[in-house]
C-alpha atoms as a PDB file:
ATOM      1  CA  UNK A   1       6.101  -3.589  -0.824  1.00  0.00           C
ATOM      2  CA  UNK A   2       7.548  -4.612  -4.222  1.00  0.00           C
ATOM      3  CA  UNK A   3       3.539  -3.918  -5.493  1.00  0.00           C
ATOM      4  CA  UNK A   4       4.057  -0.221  -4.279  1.00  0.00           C
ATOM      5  CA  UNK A   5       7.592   0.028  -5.922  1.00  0.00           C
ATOM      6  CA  UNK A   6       6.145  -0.904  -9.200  1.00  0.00           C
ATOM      7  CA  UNK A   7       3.042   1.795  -9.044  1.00  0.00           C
ATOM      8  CA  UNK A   8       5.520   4.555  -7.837  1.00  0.00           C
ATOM      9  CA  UNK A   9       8.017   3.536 -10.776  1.00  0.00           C
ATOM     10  CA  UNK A  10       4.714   3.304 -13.686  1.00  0.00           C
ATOM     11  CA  UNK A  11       4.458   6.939 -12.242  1.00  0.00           C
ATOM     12  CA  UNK A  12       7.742   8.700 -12.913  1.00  0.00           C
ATOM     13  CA  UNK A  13       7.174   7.365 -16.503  1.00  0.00           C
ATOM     14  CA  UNK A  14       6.054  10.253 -19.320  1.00  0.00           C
ATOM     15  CA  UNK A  15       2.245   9.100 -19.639  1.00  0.00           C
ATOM     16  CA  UNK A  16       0.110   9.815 -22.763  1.00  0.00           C
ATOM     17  CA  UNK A  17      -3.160  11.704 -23.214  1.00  0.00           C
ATOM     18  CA  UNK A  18      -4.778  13.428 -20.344  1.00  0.00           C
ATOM     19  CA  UNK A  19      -2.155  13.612 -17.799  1.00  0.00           C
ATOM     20  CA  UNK A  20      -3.226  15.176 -15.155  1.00  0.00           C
ATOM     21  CA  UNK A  21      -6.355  13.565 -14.195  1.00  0.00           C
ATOM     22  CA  UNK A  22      -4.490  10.425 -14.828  1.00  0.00           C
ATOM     23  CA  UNK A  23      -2.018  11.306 -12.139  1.00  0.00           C
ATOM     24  CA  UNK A  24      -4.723  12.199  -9.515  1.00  0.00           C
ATOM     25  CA  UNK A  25      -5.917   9.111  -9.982  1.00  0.00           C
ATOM     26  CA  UNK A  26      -2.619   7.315  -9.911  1.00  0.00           C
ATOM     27  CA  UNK A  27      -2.101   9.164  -6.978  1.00  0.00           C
ATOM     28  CA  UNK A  28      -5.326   8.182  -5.123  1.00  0.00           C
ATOM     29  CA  UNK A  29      -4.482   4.199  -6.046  1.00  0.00           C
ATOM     30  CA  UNK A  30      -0.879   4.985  -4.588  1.00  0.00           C
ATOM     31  CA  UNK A  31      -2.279   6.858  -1.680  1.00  0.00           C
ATOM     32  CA  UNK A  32      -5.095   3.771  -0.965  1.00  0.00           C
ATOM     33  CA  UNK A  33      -2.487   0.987  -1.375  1.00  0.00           C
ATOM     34  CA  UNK A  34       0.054   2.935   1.359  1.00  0.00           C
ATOM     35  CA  UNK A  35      -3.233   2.640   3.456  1.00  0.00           C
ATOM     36  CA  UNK A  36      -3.461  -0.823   2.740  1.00  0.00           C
ATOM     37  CA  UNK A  37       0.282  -1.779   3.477  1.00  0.00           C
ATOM     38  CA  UNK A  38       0.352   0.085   7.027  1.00  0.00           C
ATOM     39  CA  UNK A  39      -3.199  -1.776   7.655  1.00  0.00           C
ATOM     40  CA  UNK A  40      -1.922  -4.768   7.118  1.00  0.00           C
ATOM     41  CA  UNK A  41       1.585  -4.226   9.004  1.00  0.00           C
ATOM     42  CA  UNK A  42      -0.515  -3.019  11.968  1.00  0.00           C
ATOM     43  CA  UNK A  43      -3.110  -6.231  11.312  1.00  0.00           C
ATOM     44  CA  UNK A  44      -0.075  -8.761  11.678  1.00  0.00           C
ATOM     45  CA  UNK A  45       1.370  -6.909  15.082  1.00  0.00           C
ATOM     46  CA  UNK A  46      -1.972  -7.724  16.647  1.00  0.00           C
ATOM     47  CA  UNK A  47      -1.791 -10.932  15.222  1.00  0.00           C
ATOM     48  CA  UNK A  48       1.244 -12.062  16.140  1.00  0.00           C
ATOM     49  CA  UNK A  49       0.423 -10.962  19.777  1.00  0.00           C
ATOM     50  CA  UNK A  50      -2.670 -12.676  20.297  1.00  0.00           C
ATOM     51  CA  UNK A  51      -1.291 -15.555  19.306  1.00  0.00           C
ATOM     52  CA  UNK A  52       1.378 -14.756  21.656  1.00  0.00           C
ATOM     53  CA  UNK A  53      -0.937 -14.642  24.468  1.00  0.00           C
ATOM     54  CA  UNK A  54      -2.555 -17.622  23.370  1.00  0.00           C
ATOM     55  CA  UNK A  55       0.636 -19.470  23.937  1.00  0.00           C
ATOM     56  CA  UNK A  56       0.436 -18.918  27.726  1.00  0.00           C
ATOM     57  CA  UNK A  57      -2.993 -20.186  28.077  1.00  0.00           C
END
């Protein structure tokens, strides 16, 4: 989470040169990481309960 609170703070920073295609794009990284992060939360619930059920076995 601390990657994602360094993008979204890069962002509310004045950038140079063509701004808004840079923001789409910054947006789209933002957007893809998010996607990334809630993968990954939802990745470790399963993985934490298979291992779960391993346990019993």
């Amino acid at each position: 989470m601390d990657n994602l609170n360094r993008i979204l703070e890069s962002i509310s920073q004045p950038a140079k040169g063509k701004a808004t295609s840079n923001k789409k794009r910054k947006w789209r990284e933002i957007e893809q990481l998010r996607d990334r992060f809630q993968l990954e939360k939802e990745l470790k619930a399963y993985e934490d309960s298979l291992e779960y059920m391993l346990e019993e076995f």
